[in-house]
PDB file of N, CA and C in Angstrom:
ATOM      1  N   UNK A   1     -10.556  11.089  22.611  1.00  0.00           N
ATOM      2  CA  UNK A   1     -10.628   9.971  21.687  1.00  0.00           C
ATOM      3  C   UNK A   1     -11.343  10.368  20.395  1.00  0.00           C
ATOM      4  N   UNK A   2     -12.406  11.329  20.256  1.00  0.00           N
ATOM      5  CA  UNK A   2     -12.726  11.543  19.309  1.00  0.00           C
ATOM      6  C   UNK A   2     -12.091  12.447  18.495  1.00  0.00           C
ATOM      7  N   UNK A   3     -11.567  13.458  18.884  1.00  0.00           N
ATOM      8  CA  UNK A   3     -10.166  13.890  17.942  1.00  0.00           C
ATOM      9  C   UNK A   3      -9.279  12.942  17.184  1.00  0.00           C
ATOM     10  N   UNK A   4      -8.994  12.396  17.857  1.00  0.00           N
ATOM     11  CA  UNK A   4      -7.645  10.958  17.770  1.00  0.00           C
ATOM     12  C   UNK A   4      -8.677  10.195  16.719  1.00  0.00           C
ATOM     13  N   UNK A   5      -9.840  10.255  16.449  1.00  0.00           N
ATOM     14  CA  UNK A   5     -10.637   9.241  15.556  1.00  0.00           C
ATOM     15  C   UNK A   5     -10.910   9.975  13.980  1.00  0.00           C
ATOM     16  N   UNK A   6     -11.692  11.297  14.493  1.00  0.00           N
ATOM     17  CA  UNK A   6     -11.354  12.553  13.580  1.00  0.00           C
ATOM     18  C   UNK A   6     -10.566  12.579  12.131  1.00  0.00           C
ATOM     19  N   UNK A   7      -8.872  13.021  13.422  1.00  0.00           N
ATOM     20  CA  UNK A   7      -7.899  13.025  12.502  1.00  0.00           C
ATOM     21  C   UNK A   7      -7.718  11.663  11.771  1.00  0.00           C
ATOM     22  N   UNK A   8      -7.425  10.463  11.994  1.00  0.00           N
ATOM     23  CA  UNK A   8      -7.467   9.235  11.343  1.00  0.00           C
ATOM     24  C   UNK A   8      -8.245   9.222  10.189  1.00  0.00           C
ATOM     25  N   UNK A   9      -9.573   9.598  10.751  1.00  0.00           N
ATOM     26  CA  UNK A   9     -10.902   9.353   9.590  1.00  0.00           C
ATOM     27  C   UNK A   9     -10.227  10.009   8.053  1.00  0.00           C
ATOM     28  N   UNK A  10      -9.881  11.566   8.653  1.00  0.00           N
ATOM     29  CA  UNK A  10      -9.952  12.288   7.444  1.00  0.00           C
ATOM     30  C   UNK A  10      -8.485  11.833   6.669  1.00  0.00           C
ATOM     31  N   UNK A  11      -7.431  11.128   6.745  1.00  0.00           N
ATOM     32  CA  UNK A  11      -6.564  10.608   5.893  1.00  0.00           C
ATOM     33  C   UNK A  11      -6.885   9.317   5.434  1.00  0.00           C
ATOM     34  N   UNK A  12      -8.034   8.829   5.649  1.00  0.00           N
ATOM     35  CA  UNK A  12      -8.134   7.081   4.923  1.00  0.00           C
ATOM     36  C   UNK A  12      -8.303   7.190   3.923  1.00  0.00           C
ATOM     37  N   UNK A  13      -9.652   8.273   3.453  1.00  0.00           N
ATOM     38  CA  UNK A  13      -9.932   8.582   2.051  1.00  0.00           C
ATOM     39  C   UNK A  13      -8.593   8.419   1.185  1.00  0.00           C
ATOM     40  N   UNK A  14      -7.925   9.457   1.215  1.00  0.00           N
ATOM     41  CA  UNK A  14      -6.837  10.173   0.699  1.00  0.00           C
ATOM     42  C   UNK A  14      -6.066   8.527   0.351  1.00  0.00           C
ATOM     43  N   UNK A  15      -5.380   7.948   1.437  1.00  0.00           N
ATOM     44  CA  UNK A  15      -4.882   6.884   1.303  1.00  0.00           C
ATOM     45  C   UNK A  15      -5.254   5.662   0.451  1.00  0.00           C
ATOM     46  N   UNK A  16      -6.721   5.617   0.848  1.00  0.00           N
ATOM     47  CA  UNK A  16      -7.455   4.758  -0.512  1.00  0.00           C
ATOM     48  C   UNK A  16      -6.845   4.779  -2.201  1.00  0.00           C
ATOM     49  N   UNK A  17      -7.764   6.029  -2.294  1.00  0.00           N
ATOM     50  CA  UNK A  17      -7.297   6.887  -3.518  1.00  0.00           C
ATOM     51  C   UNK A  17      -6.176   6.792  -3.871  1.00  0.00           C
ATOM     52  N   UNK A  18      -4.681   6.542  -3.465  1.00  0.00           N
ATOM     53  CA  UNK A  18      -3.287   6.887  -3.345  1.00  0.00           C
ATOM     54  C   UNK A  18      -3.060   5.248  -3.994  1.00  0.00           C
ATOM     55  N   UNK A  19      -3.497   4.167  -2.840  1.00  0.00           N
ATOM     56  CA  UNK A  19      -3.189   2.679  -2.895  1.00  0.00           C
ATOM     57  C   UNK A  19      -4.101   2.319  -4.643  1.00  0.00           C
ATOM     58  N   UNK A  20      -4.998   2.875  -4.940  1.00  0.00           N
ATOM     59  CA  UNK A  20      -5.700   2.532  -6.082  1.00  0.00           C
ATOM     60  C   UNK A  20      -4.736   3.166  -7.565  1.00  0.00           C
ATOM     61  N   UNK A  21      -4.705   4.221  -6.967  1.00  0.00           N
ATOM     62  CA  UNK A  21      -3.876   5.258  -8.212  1.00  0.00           C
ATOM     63  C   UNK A  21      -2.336   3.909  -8.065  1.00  0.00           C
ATOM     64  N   UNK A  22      -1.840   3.758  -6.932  1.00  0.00           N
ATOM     65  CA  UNK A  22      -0.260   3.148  -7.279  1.00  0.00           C
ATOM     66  C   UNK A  22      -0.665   1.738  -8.005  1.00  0.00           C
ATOM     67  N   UNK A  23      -1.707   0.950  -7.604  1.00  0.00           N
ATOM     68  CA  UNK A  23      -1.838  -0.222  -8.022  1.00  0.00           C
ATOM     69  C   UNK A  23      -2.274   0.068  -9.812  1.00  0.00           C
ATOM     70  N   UNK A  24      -3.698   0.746  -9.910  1.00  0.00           N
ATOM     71  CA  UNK A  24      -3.384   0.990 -11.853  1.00  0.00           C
ATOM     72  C   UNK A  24      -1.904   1.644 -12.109  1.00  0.00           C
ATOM     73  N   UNK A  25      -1.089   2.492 -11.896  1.00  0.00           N
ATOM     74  CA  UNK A  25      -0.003   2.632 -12.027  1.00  0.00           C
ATOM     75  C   UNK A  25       0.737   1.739 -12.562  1.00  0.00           C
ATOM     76  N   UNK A  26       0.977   0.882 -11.420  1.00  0.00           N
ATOM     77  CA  UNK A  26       2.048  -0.653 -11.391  1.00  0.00           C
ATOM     78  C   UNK A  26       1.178  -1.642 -12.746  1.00  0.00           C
ATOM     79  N   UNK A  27       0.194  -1.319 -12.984  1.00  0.00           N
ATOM     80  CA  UNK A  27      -0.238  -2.458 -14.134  1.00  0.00           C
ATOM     81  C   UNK A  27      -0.448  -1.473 -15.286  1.00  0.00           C
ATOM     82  N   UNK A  28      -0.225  -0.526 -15.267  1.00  0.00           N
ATOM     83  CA  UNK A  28      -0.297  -0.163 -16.592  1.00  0.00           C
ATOM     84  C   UNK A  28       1.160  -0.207 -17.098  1.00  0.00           C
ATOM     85  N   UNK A  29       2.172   0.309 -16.205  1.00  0.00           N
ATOM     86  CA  UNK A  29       3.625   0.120 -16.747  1.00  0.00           C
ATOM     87  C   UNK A  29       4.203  -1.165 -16.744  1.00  0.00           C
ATOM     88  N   UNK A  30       3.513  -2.012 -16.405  1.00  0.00           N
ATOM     89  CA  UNK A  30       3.804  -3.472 -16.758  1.00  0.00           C
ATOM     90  C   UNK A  30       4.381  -3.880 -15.298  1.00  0.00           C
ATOM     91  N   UNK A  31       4.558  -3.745 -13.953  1.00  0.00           N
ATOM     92  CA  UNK A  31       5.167  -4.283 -13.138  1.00  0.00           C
ATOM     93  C   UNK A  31       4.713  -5.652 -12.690  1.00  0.00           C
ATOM     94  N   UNK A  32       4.206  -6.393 -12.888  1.00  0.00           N
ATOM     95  CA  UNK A  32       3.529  -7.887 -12.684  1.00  0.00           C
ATOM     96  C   UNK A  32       3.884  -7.553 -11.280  1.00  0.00           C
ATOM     97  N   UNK A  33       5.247  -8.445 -10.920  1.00  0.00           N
ATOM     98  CA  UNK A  33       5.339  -8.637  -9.422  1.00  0.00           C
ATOM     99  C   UNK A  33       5.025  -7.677  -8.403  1.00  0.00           C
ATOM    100  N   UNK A  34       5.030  -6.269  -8.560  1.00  0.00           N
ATOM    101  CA  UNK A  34       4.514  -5.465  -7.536  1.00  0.00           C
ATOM    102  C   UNK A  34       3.084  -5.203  -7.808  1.00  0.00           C
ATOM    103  N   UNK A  35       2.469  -5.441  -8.717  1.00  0.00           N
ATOM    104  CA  UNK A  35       0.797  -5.214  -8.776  1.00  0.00           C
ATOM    105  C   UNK A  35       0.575  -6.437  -8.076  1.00  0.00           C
ATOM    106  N   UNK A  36       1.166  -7.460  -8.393  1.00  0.00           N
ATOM    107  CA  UNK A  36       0.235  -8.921  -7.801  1.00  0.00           C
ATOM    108  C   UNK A  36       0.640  -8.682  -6.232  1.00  0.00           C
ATOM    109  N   UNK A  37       1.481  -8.030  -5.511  1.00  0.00           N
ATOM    110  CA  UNK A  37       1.523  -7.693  -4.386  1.00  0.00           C
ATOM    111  C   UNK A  37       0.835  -6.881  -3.895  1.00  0.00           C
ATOM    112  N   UNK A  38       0.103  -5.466  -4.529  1.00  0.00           N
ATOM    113  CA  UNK A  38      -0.901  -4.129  -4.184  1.00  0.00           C
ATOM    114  C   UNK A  38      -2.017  -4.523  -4.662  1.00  0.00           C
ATOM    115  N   UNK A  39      -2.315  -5.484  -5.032  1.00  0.00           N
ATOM    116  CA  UNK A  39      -3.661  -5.753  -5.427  1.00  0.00           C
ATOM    117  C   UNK A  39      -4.511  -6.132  -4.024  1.00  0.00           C
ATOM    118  N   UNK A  40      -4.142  -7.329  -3.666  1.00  0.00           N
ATOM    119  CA  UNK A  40      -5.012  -7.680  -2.379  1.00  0.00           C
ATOM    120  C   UNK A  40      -5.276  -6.555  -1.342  1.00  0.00           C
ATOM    121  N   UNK A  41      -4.330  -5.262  -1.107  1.00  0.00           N
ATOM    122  CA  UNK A  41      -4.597  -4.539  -0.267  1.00  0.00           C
ATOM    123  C   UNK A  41      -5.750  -3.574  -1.119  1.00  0.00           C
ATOM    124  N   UNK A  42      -5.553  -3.690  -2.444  1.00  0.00           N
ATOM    125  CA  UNK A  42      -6.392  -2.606  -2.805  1.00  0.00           C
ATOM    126  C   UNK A  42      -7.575  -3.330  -3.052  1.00  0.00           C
ATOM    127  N   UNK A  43      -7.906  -4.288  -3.264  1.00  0.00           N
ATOM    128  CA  UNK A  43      -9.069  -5.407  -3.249  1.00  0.00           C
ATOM    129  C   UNK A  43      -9.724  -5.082  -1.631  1.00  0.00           C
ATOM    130  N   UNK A  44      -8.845  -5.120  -0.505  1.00  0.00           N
ATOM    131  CA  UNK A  44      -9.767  -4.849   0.832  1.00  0.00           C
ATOM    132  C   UNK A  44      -9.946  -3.420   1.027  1.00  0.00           C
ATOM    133  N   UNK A  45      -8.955  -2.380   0.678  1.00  0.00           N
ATOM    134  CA  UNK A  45      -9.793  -1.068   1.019  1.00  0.00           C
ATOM    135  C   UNK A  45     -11.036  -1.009   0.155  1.00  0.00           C
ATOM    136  N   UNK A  46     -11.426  -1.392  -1.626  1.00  0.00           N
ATOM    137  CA  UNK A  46     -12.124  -0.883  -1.937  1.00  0.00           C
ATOM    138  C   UNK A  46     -13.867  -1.827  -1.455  1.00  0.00           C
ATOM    139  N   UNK A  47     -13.325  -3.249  -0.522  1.00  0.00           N
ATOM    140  CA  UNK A  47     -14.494  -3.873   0.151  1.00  0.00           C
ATOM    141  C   UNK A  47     -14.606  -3.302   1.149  1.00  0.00           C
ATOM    142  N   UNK A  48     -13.960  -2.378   2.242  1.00  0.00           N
ATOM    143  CA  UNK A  48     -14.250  -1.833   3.222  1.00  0.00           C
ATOM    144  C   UNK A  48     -15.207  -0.731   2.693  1.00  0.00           C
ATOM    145  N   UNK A  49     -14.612  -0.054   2.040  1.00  0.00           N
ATOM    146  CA  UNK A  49     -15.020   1.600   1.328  1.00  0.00           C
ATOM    147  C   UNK A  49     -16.623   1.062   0.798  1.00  0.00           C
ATOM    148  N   UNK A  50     -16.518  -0.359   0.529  1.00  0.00           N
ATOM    149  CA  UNK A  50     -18.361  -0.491  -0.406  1.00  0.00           C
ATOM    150  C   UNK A  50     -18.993  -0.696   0.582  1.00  0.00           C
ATOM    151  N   UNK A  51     -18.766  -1.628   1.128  1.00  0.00           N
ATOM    152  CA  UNK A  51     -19.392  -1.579   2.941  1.00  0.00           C
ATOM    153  C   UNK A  51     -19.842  -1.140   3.869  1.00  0.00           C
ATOM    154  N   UNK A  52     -19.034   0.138   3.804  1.00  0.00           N
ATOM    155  CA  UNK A  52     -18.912   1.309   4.528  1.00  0.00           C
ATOM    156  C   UNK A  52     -18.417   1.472   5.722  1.00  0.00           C
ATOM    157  N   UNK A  53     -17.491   0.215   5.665  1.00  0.00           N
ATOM    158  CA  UNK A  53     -16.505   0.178   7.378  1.00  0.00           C
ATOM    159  C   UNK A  53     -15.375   0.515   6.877  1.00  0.00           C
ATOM    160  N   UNK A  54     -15.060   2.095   6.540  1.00  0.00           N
ATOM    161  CA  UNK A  54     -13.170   2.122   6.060  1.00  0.00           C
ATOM    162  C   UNK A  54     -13.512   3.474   7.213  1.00  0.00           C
ATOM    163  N   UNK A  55     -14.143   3.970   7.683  1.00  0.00           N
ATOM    164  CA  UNK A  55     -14.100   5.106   9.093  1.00  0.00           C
ATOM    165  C   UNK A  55     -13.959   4.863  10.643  1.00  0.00           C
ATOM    166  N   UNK A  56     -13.259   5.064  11.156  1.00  0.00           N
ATOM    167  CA  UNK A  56     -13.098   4.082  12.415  1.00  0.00           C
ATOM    168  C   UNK A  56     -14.251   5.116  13.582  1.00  0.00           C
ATOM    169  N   UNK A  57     -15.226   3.976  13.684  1.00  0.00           N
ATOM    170  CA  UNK A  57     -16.169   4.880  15.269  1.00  0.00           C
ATOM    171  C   UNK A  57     -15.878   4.415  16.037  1.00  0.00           C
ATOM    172  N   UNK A  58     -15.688   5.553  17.217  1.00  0.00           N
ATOM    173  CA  UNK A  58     -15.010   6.019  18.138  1.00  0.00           C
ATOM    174  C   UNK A  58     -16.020   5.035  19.235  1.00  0.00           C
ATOM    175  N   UNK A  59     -17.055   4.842  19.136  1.00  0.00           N
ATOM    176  CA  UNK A  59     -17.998   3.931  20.193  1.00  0.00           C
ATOM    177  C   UNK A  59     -17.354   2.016  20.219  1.00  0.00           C
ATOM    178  N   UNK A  60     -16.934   1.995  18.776  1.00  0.00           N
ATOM    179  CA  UNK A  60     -16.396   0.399  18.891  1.00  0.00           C
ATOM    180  C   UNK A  60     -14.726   0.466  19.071  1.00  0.00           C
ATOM    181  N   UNK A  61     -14.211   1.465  18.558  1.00  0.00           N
ATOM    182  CA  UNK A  61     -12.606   1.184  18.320  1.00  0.00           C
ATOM    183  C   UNK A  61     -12.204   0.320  19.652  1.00  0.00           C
ATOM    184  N   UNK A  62     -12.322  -0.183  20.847  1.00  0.00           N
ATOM    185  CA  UNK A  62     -11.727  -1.024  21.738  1.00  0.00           C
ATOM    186  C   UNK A  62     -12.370  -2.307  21.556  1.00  0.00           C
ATOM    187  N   UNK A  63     -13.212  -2.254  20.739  1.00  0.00           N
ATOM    188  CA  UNK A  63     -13.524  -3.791  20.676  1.00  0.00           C
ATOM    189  C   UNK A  63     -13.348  -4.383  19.104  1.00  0.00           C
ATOM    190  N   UNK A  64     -12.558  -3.917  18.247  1.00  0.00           N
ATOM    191  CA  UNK A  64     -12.063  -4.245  17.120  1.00  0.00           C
ATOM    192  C   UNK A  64     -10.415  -3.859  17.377  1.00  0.00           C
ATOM    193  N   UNK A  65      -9.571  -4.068  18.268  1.00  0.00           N
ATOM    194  CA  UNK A  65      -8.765  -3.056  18.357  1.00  0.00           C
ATOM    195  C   UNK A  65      -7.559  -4.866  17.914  1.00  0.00           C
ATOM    196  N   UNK A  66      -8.199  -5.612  18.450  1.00  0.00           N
ATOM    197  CA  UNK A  66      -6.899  -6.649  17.796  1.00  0.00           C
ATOM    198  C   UNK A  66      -7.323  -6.865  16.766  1.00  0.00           C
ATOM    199  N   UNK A  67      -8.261  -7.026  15.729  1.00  0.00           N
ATOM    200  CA  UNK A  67      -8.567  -7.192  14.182  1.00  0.00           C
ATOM    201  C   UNK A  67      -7.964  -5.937  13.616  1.00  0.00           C
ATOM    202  N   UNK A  68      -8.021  -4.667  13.955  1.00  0.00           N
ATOM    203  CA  UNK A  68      -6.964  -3.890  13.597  1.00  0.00           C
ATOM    204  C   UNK A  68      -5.743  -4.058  13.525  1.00  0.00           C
ATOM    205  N   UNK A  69      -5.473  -4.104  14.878  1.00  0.00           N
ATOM    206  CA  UNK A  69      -3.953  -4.620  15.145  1.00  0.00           C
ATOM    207  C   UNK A  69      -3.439  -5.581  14.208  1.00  0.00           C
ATOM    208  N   UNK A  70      -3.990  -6.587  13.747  1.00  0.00           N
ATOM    209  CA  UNK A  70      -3.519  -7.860  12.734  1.00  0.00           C
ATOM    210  C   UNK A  70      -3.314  -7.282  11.436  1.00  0.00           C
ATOM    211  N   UNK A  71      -4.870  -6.721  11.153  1.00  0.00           N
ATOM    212  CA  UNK A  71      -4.925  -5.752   9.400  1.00  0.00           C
ATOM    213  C   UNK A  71      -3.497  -5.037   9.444  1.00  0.00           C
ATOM    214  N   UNK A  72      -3.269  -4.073  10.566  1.00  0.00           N
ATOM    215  CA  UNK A  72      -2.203  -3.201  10.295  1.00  0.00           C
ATOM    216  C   UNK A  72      -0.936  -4.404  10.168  1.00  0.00           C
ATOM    217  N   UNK A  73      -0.623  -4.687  10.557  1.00  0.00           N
ATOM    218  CA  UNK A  73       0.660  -5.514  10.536  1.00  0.00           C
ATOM    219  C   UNK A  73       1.022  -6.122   9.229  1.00  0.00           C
ATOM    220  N   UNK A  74       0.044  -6.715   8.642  1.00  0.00           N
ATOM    221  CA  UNK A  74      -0.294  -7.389   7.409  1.00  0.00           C
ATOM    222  C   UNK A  74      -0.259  -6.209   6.594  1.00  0.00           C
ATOM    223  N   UNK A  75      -1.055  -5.056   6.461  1.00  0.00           N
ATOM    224  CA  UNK A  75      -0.487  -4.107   5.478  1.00  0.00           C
ATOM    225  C   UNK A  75       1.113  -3.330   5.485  1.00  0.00           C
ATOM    226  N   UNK A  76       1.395  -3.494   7.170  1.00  0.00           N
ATOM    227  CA  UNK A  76       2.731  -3.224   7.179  1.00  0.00           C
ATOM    228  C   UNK A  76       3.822  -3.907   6.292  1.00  0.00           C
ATOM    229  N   UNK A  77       3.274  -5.381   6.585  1.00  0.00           N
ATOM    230  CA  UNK A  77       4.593  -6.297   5.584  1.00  0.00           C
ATOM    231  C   UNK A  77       4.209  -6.057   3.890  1.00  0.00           C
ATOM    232  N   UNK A  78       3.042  -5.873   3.713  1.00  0.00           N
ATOM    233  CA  UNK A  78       2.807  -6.258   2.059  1.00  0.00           C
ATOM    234  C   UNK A  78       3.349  -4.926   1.372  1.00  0.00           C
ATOM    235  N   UNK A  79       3.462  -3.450   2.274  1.00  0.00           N
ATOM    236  CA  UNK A  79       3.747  -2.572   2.266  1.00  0.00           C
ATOM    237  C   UNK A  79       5.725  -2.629   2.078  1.00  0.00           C
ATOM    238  N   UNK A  80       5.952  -3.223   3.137  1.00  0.00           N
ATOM    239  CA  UNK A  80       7.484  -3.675   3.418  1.00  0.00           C
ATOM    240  C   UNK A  80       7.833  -4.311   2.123  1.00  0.00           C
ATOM    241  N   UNK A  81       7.357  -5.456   1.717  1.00  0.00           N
ATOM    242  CA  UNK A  81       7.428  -6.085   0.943  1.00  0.00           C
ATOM    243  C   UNK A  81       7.518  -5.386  -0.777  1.00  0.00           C
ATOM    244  N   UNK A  82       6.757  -4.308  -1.083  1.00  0.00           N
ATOM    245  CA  UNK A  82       6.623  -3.618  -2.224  1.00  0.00           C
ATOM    246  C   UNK A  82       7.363  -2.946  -2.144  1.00  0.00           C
ATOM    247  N   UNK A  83       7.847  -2.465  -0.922  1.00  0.00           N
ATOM    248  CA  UNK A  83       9.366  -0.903  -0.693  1.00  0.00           C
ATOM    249  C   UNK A  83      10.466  -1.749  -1.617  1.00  0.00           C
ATOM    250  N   UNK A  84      10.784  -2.910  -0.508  1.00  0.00           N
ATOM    251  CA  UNK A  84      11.676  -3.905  -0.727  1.00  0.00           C
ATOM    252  C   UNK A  84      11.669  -3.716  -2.421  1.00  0.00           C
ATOM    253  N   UNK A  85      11.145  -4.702  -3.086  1.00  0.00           N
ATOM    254  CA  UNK A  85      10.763  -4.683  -4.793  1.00  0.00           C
ATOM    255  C   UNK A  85      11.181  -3.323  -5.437  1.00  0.00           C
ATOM    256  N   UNK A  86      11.031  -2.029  -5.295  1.00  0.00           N
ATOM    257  CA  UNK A  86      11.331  -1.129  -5.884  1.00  0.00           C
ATOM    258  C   UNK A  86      12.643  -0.809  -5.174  1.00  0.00           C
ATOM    259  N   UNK A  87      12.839  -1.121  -4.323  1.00  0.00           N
ATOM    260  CA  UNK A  87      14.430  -0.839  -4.052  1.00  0.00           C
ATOM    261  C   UNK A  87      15.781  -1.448  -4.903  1.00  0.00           C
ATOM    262  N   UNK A  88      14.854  -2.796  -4.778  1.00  0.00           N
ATOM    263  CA  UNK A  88      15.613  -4.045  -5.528  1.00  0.00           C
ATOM    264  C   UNK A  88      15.954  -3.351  -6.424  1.00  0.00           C
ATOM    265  N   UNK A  89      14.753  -2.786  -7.564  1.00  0.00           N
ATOM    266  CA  UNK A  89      14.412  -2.570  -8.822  1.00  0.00           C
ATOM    267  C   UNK A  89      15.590  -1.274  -9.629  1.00  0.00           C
ATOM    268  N   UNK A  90      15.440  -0.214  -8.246  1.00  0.00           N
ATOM    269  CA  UNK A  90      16.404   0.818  -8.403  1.00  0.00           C
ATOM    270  C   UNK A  90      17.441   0.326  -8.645  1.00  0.00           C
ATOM    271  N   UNK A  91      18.119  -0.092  -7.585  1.00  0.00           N
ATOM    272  CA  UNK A  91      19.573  -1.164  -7.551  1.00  0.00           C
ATOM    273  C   UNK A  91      19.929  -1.599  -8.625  1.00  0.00           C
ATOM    274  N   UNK A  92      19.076  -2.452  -9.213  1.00  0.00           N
ATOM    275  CA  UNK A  92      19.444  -3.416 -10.522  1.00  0.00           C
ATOM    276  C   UNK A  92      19.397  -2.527 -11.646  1.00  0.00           C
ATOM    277  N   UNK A  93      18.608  -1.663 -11.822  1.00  0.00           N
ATOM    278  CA  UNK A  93      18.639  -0.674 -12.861  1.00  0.00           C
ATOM    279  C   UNK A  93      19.767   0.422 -12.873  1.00  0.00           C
ATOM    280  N   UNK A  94      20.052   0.933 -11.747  1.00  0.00           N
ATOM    281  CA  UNK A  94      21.580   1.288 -12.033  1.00  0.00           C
ATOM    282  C   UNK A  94      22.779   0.818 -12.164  1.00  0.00           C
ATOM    283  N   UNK A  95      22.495  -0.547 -11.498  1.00  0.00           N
ATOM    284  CA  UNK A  95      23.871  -1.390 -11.840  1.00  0.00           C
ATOM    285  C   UNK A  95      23.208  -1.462 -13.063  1.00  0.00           C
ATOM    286  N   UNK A  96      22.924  -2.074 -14.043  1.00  0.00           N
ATOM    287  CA  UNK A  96      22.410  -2.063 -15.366  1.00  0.00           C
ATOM    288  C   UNK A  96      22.745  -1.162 -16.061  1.00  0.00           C
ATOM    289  N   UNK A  97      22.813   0.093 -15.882  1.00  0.00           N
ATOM    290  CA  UNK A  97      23.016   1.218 -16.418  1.00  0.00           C
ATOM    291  C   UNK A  97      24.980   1.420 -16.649  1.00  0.00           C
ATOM    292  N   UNK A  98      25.214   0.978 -15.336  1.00  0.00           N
ATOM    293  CA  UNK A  98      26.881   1.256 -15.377  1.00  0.00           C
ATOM    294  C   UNK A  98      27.371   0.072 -15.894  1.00  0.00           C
ATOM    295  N   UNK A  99      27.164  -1.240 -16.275  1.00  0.00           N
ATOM    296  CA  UNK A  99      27.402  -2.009 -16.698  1.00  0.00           C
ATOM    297  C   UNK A  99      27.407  -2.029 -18.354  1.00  0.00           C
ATOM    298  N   UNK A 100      26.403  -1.463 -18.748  1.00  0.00           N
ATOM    299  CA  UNK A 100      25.999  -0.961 -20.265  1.00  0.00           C
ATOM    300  C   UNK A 100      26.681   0.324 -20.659  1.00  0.00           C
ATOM    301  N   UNK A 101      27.376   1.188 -19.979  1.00  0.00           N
ATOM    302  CA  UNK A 101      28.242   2.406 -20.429  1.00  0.00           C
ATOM    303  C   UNK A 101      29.675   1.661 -20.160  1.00  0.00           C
ATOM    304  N   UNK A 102      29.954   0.537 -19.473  1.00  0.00           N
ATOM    305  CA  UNK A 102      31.218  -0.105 -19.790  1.00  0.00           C
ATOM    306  C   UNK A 102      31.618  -0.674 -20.910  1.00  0.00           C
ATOM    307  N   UNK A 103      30.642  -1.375 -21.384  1.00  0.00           N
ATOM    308  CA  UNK A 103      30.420  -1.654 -22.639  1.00  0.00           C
ATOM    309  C   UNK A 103      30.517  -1.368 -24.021  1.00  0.00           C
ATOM    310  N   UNK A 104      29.785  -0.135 -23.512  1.00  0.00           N
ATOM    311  CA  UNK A 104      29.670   0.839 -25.191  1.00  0.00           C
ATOM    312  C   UNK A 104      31.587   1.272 -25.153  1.00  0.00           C
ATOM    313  N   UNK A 105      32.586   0.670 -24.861  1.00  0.00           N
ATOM    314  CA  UNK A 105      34.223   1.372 -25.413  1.00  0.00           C
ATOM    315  C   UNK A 105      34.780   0.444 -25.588  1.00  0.00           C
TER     316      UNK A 105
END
């Protein structure tokens, strides 16, 4: 179990860092609707991270294990939810694209 806690530990950082970098990202290039979606997740890693509960110890993990269970699920969809949005986004921008070279003849 403490391996299994270990490895976890040492990718949260990384992931933090990643969710912060995409969220200024999304608001500096103007995306409104996908920042107002990465914000709240990046609002709770950086209250875990001040806190100092973003490392999972290996002495409690079975007794936080359904408040995990919920967090994950919930970052799963808001996660789902932002894929979704840039998929959309692709989509519409290439139809956009072939629609506007029909045009130009």
């Amino acid at each position: 179990m403490y391996e299994a806690a270990s490895q976890i530990n040492r990718w949260i950082l990384p992931e933090f860092v990643l969710q912060g970098v995409l969220t200024l990202l999304l608001l500096v290039t103007g995306h409104w609707i996908m920042f107002l979606i990465s914000v709240p997740l990046t609002c709770y890693h950086v209250m875990l991270y001040i806190k100092k509960r973003h490392l999972i110890d290996v002495t409690e993990i079975f007794r936080v294990i359904g408040a995990e269970k919920k967090y994950r699920l919930v970052k799963l969809g808001l996660l789902s939810i932002l894929f979704l949005c840039v998929i959309f986004r692709l989509v519409f921008s290439i139809f956009e694209s072939f629609v506007d070279e029909d045009d130009s003849f």
